[in-house]
Protein backbone atom coordinates (compact mmCIF):
# COMPACT_ATOMS: atom_id res chain seq x y z
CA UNK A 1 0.00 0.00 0.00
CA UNK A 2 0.93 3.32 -0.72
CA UNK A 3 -0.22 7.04 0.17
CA UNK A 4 -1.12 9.71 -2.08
CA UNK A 5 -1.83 13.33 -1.01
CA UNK A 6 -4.61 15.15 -2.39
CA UNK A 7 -3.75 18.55 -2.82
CA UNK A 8 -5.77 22.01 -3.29
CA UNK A 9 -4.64 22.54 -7.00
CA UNK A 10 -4.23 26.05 -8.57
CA UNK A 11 -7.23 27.20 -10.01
CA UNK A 12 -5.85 30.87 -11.44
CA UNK A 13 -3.06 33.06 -10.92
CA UNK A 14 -5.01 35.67 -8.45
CA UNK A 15 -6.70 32.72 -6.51
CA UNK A 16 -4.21 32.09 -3.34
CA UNK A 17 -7.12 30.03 -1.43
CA UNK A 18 -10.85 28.10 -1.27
CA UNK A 19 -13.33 27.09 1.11
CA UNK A 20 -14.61 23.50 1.89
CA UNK A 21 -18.43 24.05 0.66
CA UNK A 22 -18.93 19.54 0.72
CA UNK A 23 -17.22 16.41 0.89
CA UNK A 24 -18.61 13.84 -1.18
CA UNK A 25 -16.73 11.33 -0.22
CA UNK A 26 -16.13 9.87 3.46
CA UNK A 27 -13.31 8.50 5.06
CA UNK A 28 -13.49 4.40 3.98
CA UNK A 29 -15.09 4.60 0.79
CA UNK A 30 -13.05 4.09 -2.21
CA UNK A 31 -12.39 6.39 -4.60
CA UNK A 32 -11.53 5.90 -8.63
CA UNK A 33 -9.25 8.51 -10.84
CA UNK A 34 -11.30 11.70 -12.18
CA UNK A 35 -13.80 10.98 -9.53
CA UNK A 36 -14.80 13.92 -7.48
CA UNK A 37 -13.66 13.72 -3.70
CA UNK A 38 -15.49 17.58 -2.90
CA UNK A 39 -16.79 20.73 -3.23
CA UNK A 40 -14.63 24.14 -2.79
CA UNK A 41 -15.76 27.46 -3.58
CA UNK A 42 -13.66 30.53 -4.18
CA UNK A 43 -15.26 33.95 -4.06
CA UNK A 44 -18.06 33.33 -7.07
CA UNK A 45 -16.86 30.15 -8.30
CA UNK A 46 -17.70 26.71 -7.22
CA UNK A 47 -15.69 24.06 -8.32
CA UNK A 48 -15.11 20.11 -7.83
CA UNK A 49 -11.90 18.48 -6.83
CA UNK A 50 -11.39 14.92 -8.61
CA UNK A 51 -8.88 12.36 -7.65
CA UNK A 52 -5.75 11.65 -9.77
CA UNK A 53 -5.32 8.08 -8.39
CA UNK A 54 -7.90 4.91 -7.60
CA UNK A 55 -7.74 3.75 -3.60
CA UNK A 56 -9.26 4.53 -0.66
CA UNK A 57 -10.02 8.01 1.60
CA UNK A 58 -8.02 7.06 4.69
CA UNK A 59 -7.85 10.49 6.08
CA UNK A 60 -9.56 14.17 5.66
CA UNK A 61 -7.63 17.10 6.65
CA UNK A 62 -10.32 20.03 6.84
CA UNK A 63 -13.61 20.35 7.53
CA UNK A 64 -16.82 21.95 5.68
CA UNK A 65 -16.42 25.53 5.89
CA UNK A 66 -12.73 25.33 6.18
CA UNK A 67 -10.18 27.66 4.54
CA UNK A 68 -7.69 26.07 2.50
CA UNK A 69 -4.61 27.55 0.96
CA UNK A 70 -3.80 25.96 -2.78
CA UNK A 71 -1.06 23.30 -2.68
CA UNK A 72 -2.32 22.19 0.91
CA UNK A 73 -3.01 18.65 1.48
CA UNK A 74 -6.57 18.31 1.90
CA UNK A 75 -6.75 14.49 2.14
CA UNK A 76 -4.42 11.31 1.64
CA UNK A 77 -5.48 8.65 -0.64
CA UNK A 78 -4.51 4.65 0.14
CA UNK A 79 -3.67 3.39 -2.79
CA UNK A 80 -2.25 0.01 -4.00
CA UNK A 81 1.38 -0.97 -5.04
CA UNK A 82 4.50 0.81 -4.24
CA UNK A 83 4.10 3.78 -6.70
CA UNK A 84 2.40 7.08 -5.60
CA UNK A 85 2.75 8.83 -8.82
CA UNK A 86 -0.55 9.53 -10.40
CA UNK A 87 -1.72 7.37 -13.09
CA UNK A 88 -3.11 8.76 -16.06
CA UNK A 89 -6.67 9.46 -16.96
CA UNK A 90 -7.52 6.98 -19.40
CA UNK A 91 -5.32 3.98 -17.04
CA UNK A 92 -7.99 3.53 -14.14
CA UNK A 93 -8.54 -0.14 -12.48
CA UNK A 94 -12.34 -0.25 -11.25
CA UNK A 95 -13.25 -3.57 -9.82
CA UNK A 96 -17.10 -4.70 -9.03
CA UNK A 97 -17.70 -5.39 -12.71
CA UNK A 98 -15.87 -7.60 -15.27
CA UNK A 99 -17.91 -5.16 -17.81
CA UNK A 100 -16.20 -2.53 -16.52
CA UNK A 101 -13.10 -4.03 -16.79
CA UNK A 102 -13.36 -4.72 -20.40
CA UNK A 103 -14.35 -1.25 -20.87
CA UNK A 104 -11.04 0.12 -19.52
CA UNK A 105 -9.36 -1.99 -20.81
CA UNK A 106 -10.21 -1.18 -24.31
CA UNK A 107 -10.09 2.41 -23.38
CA UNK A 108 -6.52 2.57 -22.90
CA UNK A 109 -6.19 0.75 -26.34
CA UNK A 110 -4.66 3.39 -29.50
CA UNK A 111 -8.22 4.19 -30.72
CA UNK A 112 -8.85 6.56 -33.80
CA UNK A 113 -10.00 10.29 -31.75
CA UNK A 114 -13.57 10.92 -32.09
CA UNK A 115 -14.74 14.56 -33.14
CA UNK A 116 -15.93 15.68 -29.18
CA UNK A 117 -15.42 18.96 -30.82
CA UNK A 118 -19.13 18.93 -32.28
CA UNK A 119 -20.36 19.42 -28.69
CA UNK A 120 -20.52 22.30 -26.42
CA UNK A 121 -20.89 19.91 -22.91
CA UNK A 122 -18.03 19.71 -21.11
CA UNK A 123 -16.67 15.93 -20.41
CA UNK A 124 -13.61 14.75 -19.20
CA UNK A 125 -10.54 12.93 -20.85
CA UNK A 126 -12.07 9.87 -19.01
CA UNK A 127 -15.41 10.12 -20.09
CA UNK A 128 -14.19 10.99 -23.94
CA UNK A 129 -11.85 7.75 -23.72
CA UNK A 130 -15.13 5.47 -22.51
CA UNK A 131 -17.26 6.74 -24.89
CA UNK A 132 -14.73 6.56 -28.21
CA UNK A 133 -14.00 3.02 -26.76
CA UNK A 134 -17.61 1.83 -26.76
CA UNK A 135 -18.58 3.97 -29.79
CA UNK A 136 -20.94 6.19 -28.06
CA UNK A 137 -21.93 9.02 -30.41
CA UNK A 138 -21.90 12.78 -29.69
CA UNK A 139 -25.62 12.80 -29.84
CA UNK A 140 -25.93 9.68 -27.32
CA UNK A 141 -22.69 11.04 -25.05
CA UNK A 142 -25.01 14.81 -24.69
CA UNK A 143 -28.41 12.87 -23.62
CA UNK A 144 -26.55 11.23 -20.87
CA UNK A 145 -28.13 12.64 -17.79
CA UNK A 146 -24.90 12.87 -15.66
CA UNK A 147 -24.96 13.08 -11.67
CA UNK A 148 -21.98 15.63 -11.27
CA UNK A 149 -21.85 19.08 -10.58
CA UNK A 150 -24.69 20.99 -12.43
CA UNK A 151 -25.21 17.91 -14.76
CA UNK A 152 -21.43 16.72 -15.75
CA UNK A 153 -21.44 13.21 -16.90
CA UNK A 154 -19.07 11.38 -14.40
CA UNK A 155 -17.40 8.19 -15.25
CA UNK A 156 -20.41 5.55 -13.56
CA UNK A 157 -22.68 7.64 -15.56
CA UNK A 158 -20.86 6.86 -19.41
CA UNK A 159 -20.42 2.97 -17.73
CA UNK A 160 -24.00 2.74 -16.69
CA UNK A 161 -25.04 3.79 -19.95
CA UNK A 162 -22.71 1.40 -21.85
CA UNK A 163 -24.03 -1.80 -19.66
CA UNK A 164 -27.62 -0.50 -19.85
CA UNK A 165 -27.19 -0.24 -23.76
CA UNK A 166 -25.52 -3.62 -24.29
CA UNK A 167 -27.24 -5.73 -21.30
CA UNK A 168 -30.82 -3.56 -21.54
CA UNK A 169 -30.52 -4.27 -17.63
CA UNK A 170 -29.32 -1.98 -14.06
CA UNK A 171 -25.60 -2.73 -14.15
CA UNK A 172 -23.68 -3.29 -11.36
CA UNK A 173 -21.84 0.23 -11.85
CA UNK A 174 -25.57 1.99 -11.76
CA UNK A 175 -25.85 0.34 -8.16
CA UNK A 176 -22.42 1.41 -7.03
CA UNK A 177 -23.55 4.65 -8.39
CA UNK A 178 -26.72 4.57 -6.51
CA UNK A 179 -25.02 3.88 -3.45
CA UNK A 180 -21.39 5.47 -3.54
CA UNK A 181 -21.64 8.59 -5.28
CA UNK A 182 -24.22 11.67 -4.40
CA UNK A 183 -24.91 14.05 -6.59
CA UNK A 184 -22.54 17.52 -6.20
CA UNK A 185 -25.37 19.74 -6.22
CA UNK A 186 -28.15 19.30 -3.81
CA UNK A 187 -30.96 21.52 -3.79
CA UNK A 188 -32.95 22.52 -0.68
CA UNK A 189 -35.66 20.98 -0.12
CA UNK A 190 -38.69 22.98 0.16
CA UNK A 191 -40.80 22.85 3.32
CA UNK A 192 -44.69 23.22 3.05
CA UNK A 193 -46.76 25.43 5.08
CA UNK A 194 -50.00 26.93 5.84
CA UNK A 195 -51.79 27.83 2.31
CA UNK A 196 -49.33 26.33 0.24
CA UNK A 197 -46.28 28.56 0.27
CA UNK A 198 -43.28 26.81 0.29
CA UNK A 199 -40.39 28.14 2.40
CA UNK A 200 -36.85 27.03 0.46
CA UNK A 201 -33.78 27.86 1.86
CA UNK A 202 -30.98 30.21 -0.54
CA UNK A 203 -28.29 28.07 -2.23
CA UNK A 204 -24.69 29.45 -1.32
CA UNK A 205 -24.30 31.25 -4.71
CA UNK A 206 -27.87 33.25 -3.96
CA UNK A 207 -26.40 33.79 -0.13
CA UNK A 208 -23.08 35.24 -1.85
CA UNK A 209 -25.03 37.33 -4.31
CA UNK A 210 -27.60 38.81 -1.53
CA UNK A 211 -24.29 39.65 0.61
CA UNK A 212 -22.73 41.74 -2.24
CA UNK A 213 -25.91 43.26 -3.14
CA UNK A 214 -26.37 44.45 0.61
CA UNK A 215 -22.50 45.22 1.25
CA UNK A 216 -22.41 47.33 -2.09
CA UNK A 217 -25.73 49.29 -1.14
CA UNK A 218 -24.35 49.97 2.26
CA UNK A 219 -21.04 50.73 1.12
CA UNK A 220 -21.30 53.29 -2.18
CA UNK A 221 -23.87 56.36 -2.49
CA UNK A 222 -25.23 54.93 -5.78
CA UNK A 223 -26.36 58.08 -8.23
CA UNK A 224 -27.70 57.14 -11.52
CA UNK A 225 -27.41 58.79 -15.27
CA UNK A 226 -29.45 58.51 -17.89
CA UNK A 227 -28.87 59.06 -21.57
CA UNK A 228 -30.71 57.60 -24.97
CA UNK A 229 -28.53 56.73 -27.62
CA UNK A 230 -28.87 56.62 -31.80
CA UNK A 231 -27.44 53.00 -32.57
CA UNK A 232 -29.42 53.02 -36.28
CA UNK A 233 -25.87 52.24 -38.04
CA UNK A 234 -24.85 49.44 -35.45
CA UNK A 235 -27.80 47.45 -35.97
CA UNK A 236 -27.25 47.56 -39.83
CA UNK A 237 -23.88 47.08 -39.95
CA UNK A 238 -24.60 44.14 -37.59
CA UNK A 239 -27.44 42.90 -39.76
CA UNK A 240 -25.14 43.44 -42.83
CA UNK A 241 -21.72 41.50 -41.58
CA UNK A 242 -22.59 38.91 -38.98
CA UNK A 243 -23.35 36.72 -41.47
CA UNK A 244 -20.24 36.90 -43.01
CA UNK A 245 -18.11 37.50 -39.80
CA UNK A 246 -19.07 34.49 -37.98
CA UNK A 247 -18.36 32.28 -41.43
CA UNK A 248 -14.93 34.07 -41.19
CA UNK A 249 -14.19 34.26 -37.82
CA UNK A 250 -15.90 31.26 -36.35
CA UNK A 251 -18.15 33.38 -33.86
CA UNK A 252 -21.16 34.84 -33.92
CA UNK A 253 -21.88 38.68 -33.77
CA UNK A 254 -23.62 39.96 -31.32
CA UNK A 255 -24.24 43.63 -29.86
CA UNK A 256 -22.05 43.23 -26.71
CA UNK A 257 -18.74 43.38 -28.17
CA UNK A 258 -19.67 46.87 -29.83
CA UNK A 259 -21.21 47.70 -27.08
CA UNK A 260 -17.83 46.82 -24.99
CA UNK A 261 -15.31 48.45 -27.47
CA UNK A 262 -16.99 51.73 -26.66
CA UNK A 263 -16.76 51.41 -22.98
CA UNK A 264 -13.07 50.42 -23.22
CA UNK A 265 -12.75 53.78 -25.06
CA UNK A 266 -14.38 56.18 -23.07
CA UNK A 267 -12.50 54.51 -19.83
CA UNK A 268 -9.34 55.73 -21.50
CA UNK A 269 -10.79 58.96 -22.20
CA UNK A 270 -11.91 59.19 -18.42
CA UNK A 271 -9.57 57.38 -16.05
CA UNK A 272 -11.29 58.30 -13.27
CA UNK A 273 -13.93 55.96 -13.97
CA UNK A 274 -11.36 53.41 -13.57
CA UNK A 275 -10.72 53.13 -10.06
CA UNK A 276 -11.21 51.46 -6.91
CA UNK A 277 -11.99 52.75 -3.10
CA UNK A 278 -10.11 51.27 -0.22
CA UNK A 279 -10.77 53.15 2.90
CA UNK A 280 -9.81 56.72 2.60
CA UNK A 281 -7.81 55.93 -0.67
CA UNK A 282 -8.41 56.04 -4.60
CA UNK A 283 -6.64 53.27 -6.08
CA UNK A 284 -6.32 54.58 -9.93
CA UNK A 285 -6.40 51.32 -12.03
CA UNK A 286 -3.39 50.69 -14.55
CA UNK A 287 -5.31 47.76 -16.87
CA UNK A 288 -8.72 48.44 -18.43
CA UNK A 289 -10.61 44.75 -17.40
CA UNK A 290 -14.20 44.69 -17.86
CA UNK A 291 -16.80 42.69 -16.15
CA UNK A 292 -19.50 41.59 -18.10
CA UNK A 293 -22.39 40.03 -16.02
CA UNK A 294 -23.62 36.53 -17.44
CA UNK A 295 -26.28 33.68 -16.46
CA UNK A 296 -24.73 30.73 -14.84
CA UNK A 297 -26.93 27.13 -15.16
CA UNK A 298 -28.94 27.29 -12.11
CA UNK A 299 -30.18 30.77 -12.80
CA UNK A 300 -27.99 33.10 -11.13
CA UNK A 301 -25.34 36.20 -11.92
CA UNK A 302 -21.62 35.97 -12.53
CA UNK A 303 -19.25 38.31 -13.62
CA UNK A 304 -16.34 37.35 -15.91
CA UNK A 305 -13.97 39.82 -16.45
CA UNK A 306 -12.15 40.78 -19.93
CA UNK A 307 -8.81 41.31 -19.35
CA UNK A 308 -6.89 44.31 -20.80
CA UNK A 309 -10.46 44.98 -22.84
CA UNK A 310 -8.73 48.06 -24.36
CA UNK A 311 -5.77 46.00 -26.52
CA UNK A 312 -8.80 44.24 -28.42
CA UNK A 313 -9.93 44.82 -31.61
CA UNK A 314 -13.28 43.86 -32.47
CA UNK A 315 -12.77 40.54 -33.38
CA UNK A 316 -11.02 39.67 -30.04
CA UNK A 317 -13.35 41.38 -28.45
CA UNK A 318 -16.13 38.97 -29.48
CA UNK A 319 -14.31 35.81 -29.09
CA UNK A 320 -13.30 37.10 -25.26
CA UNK A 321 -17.33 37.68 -24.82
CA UNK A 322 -18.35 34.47 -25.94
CA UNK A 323 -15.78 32.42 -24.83
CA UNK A 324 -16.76 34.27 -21.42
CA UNK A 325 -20.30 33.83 -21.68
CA UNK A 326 -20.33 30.10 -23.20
CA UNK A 327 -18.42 28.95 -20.31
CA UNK A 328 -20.43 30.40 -17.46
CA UNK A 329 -23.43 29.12 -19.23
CA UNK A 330 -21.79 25.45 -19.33
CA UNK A 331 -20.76 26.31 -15.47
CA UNK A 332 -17.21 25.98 -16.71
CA UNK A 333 -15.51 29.02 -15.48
CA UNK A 334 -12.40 28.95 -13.60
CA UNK A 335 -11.93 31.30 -10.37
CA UNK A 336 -9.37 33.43 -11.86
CA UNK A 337 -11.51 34.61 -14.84
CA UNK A 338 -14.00 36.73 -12.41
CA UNK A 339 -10.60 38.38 -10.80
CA UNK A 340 -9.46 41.87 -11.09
CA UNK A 341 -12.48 43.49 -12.91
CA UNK A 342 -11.86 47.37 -12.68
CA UNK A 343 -15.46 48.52 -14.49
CA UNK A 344 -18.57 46.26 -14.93
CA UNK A 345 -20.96 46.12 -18.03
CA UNK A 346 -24.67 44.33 -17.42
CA UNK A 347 -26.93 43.84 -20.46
CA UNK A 348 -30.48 44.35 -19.18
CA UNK A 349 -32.50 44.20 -22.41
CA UNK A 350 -31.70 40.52 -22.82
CA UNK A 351 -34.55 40.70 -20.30
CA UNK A 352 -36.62 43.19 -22.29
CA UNK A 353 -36.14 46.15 -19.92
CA UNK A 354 -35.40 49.47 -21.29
CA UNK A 355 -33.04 50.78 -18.83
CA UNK A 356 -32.18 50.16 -14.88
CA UNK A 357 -30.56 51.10 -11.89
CA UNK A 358 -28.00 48.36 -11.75
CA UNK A 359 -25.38 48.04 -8.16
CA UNK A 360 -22.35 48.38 -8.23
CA UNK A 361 -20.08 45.53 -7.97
CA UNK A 362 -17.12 46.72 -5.43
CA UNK A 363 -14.81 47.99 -4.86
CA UNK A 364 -15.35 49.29 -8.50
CA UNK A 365 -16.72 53.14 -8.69
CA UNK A 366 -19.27 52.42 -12.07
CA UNK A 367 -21.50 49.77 -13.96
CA UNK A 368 -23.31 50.77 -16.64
CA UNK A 369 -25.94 49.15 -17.63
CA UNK A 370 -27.36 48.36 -21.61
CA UNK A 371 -31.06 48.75 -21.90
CA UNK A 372 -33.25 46.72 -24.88
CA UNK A 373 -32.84 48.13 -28.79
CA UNK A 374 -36.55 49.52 -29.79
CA UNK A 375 -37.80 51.25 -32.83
CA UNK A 376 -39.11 54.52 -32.11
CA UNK A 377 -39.87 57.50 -34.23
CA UNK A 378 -37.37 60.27 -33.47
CA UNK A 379 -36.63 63.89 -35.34
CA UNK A 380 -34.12 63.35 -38.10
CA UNK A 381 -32.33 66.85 -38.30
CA UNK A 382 -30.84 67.26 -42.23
CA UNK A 383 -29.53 70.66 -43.34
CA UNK A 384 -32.58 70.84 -45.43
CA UNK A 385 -34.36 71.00 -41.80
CA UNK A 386 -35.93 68.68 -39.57
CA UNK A 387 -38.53 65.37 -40.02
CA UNK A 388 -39.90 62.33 -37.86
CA UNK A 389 -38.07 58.66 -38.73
CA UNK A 390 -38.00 55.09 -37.56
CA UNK A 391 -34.60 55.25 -35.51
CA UNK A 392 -32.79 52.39 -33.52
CA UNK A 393 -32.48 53.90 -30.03
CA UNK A 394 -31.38 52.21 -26.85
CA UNK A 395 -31.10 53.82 -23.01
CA UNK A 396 -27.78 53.49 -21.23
CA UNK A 397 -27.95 53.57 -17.56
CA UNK A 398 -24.87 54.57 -15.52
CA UNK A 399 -25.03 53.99 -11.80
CA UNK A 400 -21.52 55.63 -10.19
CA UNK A 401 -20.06 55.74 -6.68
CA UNK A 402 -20.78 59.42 -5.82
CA UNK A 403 -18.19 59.31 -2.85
CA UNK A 404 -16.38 59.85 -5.27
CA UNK A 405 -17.55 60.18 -8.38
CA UNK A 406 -18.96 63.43 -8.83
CA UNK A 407 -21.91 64.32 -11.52
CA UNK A 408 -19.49 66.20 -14.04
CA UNK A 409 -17.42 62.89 -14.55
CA UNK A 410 -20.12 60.32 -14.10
CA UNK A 411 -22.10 62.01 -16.77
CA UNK A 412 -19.78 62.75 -19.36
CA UNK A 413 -18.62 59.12 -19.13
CA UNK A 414 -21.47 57.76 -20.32
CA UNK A 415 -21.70 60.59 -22.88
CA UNK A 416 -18.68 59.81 -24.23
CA UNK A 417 -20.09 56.10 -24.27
CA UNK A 418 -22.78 57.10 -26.53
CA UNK A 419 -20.98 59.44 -28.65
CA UNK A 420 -18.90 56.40 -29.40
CA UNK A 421 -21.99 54.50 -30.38
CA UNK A 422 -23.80 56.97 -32.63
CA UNK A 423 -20.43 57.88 -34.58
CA UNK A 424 -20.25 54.20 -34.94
CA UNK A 425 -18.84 53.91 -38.69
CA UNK A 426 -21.53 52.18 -41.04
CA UNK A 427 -18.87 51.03 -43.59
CA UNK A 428 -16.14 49.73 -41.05
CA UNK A 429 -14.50 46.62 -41.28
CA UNK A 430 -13.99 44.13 -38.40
């Protein structure tokens, strides 16, 4: 027998730490490679920890709730033989089931690579190396209705679904699963009461959220401006290239890079828009990241940040948003990339509303927020005088720390914003 210790491992460059949110495994149960041993959540992001090696949990180190600093041993693994390196992926031993067996051992056969690429589902090496073994299709590997965290297909799930497609029967790897593994997210359980209501306790992400949301309030003297913007030759240089830009580029078009580009530009224009309070001090930001706030799986806000948003052309722009945005939607976003966000950009007509008065997410000064694109008839001034049109207008909503961001700057930031936007150039290229 041999020991293996399970360290914290580095999830980003500005992430020095994590909390213990669940341990799904306890000490005595076995444990096979890629399978997740527990929960840790940095400040927004939650994340699994899986094991490198197959063997047993002899001993846990810290408790729910815990603070744990990354490269810390968190648990030791017993594991058999002399070796404690960790094996690879696709070289597992799981006993219980000569199926399963077979199945690894096939997997860690040379097999021609399947094209995984076709999906936007994240699964493992482990789960790929199954499922090109068995010949599971794309199609068949995406229906799988995994039990990990928000919905990943774990390793007894692609097993389970190669015994129950070859034997039409509950394999003995579905019972293991049934009784070994719980699922990563568990949802409250709501508690009935008098007329029907339903009292239903916050998940952590909602308990984070509410916290901010309070802190921020309490903190910053939020003042709002207001200002409508002309964005007529956006949408038909949108309607006129995205066709051709994503064929070229690989990505679709969508109004948030623009929208983004603008932003970056007017926080050059304004530093002071750019800062940070700490205390009784302005801390004037070098880098120009912006925070755009996306939907995560189960419903709630996140805030990835675009690094040095003000180096990007248009083009990089887009692929930094949807790369952003895809992964929060798959619940794939690593703690560093919501780190170090210096100004924050929420999209509230995705929801249909014309404007708001978003919070500000500290210890940032501004967030501006993008109301919905409407058709509305608007005086068209030509120098052979004035007439009503059909005009593409939009409301930009600025909410601005007035500790110390006075009127003067908060509204000619977002003036500049739109000045940006309605000088937009109809016959640009990417």
């Amino acid at each position: 027998m041999a020991k293996f210790e399970l360290k914290l491992p580095k999830m980003g460059e500005s992430v020095a730490e994590a909390t213990i949110t669940n341990w799904l495994k306890k000490v005595g149960e076995s444990i096979a490679a890629d399978e997740a041993v527990l929960e840790i959540a940095t400040d927004k992001v939650d994340s699994e920890v899986p094991s490198e090696v197959s063997g047993t949990l002899v001993e846990i180190l810290f408790q729910v709730n815990d603070v744990v600093k990354v490269g810390q041993t968190i648990a030791v693994i017993e594991t058999e033989g002399g070796s404690v390196e960790a094996p690879k992926e696709d070289n597992v031993s799981i006993q219980n089931s000569v199926a399963v067996e077979k199945t690894i051992e096939i997997a860690q056969e040379s097999v021609a690579p399947a094209d995984f690429s076709a999906t936007e589902k994240f699964f493992s090496p482990l789960v790929k190396n199954i499922a090109k073994a068995e010949g599971v299709s794309v199609a068949d590997l995406e229906s799988i209705s995994g039990s990990g965290k928000d919905g990943r297909v774990t390793k007894e799930d692609i097993l389970k679904f190669v015994e129950d497609r070859k034997l039409q029967v509950p394999s003995q790897t579905s019972q293991l699963t049934t009784q070994n593994v719980q699922p990563a997210t568990q949802k409250a359980q709501p508690i009935s009461v008098n007329g029907g209501d339903e009292i239903v306790e916050m998940d952590r992400m909602r308990k984070l959220i509410s916290g901010y949301m309070v802190a921020s309030v309490q903190t910053s003297a939020h003042v709002q401006s207001f200002i409508e913007v002309d964005v007529t030759n956006i949408v038909k240089w949108r309607d006129k290239v995205k066709t051709a830009f994503e064929k070229r580029e690989g990505e679709k078009l969508t109004y948030t890079p623009i929208f983004m580009e603008a932003v970056a530009k007017a926080l050059k224009d304004f530093p002071g828009m750019n800062i940070s309070v700490d205390g009784d001090y302005i801390i004037k930001r070098k880098n120009i990241n912006l925070g755009m706030a996306a939907a995560l799986p189960n419903g709630n806000l996140i805030v990835p940040v675009i690094k040095n948003a003000d180096q990007l052309n248009l083009v990089g722009m887009a692929k930094a948003v949807n790369d952003l945005g895809n992964r929060a939607k798959l619940g794939k976003l690593k703690p560093d990339d919501t780190q170090g966000g210096t100004y924050t950009v929420t999209n509230v007509g995705t929801f249909g509303s014309v404007f708001g008065t978003p919070i500000i997410n500290q210890p940032q000064v501004g967030i501006l927020a993008l109301g919905a694109i409407r058709k509305v008839p608007a005086v068209i001034e030509t120098p052979e005088g004035d007439f009503i049109g059909i005009r593409q207008k939009m409301f930009l909503s600025h909410s601005y720390d007035h500790r110390v961001v006075d009127g003067a700057l908060g509204g000619s930031f977002v003036k500049r914003v739109a000045e940006y936007l309605e000088a937009f150039d109809a016959n640009r290229e990417y």
